[in-house]
N, C-alpha and C. Protein backbone atom coordinates (compact mmCIF):
# COMPACT_ATOMS: atom_id res chain seq x y z
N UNK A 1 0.85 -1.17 0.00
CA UNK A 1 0.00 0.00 0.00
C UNK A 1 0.89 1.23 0.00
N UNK A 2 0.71 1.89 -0.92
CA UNK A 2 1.27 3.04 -0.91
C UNK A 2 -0.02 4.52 -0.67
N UNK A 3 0.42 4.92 0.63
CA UNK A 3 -0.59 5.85 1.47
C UNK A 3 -0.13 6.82 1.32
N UNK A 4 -0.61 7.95 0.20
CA UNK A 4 -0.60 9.06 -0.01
C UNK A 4 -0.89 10.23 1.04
N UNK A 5 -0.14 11.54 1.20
CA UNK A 5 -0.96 12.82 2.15
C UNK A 5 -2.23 12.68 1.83
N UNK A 6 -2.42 13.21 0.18
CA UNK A 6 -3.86 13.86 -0.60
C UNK A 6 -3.72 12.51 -1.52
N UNK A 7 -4.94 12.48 -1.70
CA UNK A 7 -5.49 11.76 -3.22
C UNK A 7 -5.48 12.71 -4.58
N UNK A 8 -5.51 12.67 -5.62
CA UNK A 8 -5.67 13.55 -6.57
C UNK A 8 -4.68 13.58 -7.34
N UNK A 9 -3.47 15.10 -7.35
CA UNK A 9 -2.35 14.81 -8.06
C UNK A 9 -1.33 14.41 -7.06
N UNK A 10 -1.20 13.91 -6.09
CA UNK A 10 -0.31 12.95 -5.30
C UNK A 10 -0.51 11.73 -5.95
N UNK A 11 -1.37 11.22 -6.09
CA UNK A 11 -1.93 9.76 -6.45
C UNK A 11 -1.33 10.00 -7.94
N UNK A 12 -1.63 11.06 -8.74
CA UNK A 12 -1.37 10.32 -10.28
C UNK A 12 0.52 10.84 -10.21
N UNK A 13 0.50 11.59 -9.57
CA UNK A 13 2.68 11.75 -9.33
C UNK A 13 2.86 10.74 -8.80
N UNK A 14 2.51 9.87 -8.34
CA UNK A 14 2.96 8.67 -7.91
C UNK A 14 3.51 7.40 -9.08
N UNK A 15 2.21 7.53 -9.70
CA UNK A 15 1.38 6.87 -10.95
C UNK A 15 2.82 6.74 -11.82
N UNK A 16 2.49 8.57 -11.88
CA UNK A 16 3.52 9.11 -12.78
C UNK A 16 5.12 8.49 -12.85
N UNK A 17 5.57 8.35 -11.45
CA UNK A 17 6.74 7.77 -11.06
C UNK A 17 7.36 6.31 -11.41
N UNK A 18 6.08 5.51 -10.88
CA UNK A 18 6.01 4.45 -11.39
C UNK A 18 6.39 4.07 -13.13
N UNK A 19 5.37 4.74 -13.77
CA UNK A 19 5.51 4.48 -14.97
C UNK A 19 6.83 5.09 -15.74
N UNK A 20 7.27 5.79 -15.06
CA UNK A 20 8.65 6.33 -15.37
C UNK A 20 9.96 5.21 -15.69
N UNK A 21 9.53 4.40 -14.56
CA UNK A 21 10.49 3.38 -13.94
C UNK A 21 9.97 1.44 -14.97
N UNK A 22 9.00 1.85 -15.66
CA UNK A 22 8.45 0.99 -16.58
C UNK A 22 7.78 0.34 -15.65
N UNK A 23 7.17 0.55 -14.41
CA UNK A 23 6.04 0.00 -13.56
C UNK A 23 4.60 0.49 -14.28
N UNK A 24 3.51 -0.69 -14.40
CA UNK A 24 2.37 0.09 -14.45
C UNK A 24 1.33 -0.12 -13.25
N UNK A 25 1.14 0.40 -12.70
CA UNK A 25 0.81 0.43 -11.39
C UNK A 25 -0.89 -0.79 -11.45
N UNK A 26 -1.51 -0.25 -12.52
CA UNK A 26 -2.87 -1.29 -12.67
C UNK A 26 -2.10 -2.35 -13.20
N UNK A 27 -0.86 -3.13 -13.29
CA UNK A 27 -0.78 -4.51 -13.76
C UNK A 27 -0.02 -4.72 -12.68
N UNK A 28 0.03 -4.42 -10.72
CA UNK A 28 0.48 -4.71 -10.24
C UNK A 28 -0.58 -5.23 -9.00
N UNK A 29 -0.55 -6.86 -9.39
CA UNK A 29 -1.84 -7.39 -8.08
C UNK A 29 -1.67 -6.97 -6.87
N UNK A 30 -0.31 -6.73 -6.07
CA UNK A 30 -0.53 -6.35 -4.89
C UNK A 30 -0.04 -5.21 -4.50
N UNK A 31 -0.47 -4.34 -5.35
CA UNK A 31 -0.10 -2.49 -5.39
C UNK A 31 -1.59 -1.76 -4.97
N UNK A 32 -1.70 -1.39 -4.00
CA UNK A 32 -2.79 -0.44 -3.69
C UNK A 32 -2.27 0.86 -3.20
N UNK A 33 -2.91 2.04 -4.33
CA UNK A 33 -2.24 3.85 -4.24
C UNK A 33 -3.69 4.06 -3.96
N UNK A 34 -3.47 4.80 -2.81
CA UNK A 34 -4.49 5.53 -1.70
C UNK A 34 -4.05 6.65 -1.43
N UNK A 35 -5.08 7.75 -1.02
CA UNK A 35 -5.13 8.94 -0.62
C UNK A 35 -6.09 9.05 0.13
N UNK A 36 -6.96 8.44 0.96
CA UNK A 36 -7.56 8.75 2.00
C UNK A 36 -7.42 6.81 2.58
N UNK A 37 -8.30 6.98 3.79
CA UNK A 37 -8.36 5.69 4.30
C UNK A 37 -7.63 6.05 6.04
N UNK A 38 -7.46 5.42 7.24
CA UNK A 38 -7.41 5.83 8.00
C UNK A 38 -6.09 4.97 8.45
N UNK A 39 -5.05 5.79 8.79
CA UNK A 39 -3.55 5.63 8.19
C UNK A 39 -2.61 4.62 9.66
N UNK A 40 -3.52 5.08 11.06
CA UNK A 40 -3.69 4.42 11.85
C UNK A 40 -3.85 2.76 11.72
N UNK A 41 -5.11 2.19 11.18
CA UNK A 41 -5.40 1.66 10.83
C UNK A 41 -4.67 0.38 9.58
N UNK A 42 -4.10 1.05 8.80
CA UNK A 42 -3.32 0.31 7.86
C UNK A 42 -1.53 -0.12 8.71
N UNK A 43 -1.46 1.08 9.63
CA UNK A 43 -0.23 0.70 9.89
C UNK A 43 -0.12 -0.29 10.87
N UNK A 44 -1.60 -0.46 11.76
CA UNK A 44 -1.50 -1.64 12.53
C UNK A 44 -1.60 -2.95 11.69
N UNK A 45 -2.47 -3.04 10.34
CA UNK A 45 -2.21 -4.27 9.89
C UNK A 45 -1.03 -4.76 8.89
N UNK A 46 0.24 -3.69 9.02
CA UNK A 46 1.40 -3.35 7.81
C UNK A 46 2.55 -4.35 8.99
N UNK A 47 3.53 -4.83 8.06
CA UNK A 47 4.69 -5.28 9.03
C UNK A 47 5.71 -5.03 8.77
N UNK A 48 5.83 -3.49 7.76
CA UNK A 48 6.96 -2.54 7.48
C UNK A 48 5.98 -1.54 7.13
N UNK A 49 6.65 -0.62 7.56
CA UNK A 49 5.97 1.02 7.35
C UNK A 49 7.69 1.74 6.88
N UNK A 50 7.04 2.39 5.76
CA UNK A 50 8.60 3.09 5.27
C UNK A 50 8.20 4.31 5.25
N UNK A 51 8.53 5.59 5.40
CA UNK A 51 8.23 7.07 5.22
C UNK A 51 9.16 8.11 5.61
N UNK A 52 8.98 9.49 5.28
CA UNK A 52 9.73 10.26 5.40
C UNK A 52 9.00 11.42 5.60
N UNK A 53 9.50 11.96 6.78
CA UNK A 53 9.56 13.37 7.32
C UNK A 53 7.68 13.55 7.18
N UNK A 54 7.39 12.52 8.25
CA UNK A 54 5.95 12.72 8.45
C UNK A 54 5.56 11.79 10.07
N UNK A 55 4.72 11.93 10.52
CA UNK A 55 5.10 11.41 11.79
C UNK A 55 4.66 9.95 12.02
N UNK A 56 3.89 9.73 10.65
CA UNK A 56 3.39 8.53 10.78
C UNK A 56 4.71 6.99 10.97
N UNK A 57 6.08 8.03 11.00
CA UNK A 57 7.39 6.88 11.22
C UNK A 57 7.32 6.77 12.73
N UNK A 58 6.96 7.86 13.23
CA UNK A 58 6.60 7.81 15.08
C UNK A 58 5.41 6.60 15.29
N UNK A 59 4.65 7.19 14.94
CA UNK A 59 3.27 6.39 15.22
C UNK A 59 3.47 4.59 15.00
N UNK A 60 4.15 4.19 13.70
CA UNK A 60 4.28 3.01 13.56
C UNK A 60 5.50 2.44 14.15
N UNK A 61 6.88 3.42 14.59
CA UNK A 61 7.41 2.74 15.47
C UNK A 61 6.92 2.57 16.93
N UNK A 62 6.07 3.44 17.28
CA UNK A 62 5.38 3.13 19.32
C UNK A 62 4.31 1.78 18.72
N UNK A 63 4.03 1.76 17.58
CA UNK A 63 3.25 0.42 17.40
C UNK A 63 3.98 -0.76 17.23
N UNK A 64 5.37 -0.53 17.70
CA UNK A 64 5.68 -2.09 17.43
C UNK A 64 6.20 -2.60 15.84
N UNK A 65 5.96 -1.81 14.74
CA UNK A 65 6.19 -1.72 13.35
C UNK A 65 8.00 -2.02 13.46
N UNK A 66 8.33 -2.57 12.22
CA UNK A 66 9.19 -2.50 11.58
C UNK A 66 9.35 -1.00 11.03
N UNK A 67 10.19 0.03 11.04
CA UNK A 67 9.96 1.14 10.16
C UNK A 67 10.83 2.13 9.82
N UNK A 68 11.16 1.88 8.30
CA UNK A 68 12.20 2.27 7.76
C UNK A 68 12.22 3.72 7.00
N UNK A 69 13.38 4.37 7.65
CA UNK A 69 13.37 5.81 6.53
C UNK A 69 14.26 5.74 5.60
N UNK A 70 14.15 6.29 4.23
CA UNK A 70 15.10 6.45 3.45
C UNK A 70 15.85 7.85 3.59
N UNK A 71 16.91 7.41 3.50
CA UNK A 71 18.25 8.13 3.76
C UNK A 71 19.20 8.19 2.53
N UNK A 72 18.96 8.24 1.43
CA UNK A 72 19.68 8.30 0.27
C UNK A 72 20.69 9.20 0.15
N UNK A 73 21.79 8.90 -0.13
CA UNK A 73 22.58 9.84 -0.48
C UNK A 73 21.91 11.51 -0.89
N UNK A 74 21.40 11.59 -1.70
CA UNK A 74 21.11 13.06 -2.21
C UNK A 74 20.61 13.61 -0.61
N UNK A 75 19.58 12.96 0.12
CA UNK A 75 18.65 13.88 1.27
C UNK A 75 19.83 13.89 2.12
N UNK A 76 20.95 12.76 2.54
CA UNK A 76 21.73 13.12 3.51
C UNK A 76 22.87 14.40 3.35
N UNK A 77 22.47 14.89 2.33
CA UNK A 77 23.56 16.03 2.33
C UNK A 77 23.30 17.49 3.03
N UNK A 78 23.67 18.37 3.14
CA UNK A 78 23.71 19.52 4.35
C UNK A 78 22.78 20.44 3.45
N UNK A 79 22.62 20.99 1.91
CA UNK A 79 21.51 21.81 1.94
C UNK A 79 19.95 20.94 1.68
N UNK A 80 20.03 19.67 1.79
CA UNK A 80 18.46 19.11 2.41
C UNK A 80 18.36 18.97 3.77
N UNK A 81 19.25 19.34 4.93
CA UNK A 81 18.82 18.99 6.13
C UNK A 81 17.69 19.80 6.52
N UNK A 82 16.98 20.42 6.64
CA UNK A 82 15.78 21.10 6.70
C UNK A 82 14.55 20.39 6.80
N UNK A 83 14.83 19.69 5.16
CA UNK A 83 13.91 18.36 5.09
C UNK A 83 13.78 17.02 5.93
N UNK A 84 14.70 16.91 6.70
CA UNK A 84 15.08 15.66 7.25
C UNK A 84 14.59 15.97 9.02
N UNK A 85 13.73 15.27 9.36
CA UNK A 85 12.90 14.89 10.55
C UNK A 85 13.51 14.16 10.98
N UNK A 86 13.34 14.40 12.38
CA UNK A 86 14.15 13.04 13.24
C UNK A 86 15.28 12.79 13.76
N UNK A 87 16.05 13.45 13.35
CA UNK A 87 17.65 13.62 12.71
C UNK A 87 17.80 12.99 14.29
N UNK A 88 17.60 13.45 15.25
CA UNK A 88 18.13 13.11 16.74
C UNK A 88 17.96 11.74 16.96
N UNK A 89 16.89 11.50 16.44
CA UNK A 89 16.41 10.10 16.76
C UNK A 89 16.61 8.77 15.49
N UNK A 90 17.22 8.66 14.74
CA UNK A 90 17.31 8.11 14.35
C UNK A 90 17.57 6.33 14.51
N UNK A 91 18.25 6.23 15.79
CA UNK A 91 18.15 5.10 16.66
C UNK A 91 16.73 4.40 16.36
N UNK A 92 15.62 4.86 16.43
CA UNK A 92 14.49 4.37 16.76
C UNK A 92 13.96 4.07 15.27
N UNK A 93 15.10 4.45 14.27
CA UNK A 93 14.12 3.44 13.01
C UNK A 93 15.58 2.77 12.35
N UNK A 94 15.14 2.10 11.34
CA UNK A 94 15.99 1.55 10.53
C UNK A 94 16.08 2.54 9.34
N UNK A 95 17.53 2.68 9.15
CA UNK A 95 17.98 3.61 7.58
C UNK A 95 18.38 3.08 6.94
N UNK A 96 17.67 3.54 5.38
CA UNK A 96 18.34 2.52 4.62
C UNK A 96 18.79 3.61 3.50
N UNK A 97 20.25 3.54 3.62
CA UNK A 97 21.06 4.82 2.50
C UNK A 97 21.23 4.06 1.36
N UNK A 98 20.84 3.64 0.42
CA UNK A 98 20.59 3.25 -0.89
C UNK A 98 19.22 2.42 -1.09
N UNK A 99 18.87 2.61 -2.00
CA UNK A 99 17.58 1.86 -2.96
C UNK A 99 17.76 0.56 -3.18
N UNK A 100 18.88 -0.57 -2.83
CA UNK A 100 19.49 -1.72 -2.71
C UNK A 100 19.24 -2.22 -1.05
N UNK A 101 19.74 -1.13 0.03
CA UNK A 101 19.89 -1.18 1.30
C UNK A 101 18.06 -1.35 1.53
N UNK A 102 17.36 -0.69 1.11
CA UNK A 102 16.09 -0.18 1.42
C UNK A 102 15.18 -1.63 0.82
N UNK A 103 15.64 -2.12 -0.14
CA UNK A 103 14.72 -3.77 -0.39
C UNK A 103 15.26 -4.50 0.70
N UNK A 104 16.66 -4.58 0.72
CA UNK A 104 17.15 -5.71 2.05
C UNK A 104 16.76 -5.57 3.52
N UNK A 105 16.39 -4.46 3.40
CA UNK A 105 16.03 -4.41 4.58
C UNK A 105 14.24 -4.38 4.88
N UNK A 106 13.48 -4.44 3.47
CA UNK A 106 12.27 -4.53 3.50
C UNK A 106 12.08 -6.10 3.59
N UNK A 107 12.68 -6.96 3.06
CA UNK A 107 12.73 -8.26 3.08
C UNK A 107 13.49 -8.97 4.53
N UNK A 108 14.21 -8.23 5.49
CA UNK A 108 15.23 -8.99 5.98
C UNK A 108 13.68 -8.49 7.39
N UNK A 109 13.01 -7.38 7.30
CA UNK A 109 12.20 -7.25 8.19
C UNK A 109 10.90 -7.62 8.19
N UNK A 110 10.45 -8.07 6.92
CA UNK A 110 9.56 -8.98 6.70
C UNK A 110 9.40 -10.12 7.35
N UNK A 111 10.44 -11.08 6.89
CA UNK A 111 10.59 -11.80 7.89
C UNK A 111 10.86 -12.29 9.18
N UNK A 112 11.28 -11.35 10.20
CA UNK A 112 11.84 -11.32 11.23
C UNK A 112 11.94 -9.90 11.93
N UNK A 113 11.00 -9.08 12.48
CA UNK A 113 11.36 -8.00 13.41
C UNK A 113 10.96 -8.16 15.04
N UNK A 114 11.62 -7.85 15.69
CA UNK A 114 10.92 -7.85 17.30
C UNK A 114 11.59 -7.03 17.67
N UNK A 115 10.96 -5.69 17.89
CA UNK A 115 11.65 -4.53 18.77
C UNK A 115 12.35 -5.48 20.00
N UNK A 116 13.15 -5.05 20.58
CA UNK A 116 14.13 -5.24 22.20
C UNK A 116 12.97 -3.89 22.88
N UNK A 117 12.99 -4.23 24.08
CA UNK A 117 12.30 -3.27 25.30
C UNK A 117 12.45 -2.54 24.98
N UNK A 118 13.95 -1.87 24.83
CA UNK A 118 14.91 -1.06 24.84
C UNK A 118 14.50 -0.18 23.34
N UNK A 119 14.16 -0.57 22.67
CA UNK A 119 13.65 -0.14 21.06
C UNK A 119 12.17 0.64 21.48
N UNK A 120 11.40 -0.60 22.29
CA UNK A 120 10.04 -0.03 22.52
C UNK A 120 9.96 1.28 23.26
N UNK A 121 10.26 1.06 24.56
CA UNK A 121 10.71 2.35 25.25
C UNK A 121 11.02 3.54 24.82
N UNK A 122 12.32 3.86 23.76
CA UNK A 122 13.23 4.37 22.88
C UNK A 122 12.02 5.49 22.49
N UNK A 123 10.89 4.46 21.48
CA UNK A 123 10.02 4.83 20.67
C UNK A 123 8.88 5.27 21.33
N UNK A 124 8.27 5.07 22.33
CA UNK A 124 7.37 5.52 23.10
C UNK A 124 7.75 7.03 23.71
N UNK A 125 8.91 7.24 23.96
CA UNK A 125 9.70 8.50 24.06
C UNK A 125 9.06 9.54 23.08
N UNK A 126 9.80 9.03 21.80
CA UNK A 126 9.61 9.62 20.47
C UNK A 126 8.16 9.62 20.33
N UNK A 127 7.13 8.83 20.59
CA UNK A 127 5.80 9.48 20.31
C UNK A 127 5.59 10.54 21.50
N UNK A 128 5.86 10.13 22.42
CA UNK A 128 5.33 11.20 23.57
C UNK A 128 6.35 13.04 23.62
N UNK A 129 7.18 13.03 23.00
CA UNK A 129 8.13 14.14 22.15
C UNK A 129 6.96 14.91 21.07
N UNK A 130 6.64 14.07 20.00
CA UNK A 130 6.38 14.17 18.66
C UNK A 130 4.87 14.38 18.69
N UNK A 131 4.27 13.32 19.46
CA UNK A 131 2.32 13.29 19.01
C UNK A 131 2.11 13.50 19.82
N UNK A 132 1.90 12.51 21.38
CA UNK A 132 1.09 12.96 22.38
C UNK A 132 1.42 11.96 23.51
N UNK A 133 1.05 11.78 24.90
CA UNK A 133 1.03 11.09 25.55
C UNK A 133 0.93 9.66 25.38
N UNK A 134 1.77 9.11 25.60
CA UNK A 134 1.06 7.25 25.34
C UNK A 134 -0.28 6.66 26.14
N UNK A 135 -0.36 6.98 27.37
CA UNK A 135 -1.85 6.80 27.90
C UNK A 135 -2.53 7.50 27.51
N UNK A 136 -2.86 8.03 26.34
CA UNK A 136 -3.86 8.50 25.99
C UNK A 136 -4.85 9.47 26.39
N UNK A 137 -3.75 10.84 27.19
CA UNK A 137 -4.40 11.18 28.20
C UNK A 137 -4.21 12.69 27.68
N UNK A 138 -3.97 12.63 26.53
CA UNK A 138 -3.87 14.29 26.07
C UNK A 138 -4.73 14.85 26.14
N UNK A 139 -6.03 14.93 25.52
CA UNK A 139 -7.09 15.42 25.53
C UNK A 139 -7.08 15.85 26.57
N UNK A 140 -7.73 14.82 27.80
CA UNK A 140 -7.78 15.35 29.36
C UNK A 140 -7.16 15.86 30.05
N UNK A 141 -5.85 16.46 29.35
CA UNK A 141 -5.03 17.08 30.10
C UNK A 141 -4.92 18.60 29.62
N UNK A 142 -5.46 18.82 28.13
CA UNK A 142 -5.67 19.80 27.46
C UNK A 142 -6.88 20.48 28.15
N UNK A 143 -8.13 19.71 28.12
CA UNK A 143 -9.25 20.16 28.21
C UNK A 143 -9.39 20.99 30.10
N UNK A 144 -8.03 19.70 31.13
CA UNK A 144 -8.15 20.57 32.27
C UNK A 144 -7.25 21.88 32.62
N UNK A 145 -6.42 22.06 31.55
CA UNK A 145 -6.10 23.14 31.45
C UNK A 145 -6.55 23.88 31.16
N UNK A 146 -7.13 24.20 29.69
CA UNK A 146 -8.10 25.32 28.96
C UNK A 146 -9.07 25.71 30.28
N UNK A 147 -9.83 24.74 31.18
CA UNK A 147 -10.65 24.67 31.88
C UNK A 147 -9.98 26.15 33.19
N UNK A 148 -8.75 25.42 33.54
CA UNK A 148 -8.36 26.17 34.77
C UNK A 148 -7.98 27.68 33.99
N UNK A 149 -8.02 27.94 32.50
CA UNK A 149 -7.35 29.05 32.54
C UNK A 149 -8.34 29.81 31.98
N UNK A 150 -9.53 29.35 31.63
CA UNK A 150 -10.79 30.33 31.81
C UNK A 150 -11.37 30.71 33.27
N UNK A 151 -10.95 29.61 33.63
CA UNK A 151 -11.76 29.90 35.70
C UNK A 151 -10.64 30.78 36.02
N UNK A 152 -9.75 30.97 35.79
CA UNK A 152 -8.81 32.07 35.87
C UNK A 152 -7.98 31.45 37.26
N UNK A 153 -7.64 30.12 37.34
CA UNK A 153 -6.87 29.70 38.37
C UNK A 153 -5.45 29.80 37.70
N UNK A 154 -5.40 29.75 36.26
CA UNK A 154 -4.18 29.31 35.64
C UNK A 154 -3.88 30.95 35.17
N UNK A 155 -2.58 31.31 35.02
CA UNK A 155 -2.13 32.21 34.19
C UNK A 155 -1.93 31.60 32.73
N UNK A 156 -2.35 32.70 31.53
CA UNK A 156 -2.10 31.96 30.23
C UNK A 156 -0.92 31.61 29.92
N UNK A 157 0.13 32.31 30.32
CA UNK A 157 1.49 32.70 29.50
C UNK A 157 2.01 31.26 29.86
């Protein structure tokens, strides 16, 4: 599955890419290009998640995912660092600096991933940094704030 931001012209630049590369994306049985669908959802039933500079590499590593960023030569150089998310954390995924590195390691984790504690932990960090609390307790912690700083117990600043 390839999970687009937007559907539309994301989906046919994709298309586009493909067919560049002499792929045709409709003569590929187990190719599905999406732009909506609920991204949560796919990554719990995925057993590699690959992406870049989006947080859904957080989300599927606190899930336990296999999940790989590409690191290619061209992005690792100093005027794309801008583009490059994560940079601190990189520990918490697998990099794969070539388009060779990036199948072997889609195949070598296919078959065989089990975060260490030490990975899980790592990554639970990185969501609670990046998205939100791991108990699930953001909301309620938002909502008793906003709360105390209309009753005027809280200062805004």
């Amino acid at each position: 599955v390839i999970k687009a931001k937007w559907g539309g012209g994301w989906i046919a630049n994709i298309e586009a890419l493909l067919e560049g590369q002499g792929l045709h994306p409709g003569e590929i049985p187990n190719l599905l290009i999406v732009g909506d669908g609920d991204a949560q959802k796919m990554m719990a039933r995925s057993d590699v998640v690959i992406g870049f500079a989006s947080t859904t590499l957080v989300e599927s590593a606190a899930m336990g995912r296999a999940t790989i960023l590409p690191y290619f030569h061209e992005i690792s150089s100093e005027r794309m660092a801008d583009f490059v998310f994560y940079r601190d954390d990189f520990d918490c995924f697998d990099l794969a600096r070539s388009p060779e590195e990036l199948e072997h390691l889609i195949e070598t984790r296919l078959s065989d991933f089990t975060p260490t504690p030490e990975l899980n932990n790592r990554r639970i960090e990185l969501f609670e940094k990046y998205v939100s609390h791991w108990d699930a307790s953001a909301t309620e912690k938002c909502v008793a704030k906003l709360t105390a700083m209309i009753e005027g117990r809280e200062n805004s600043g």
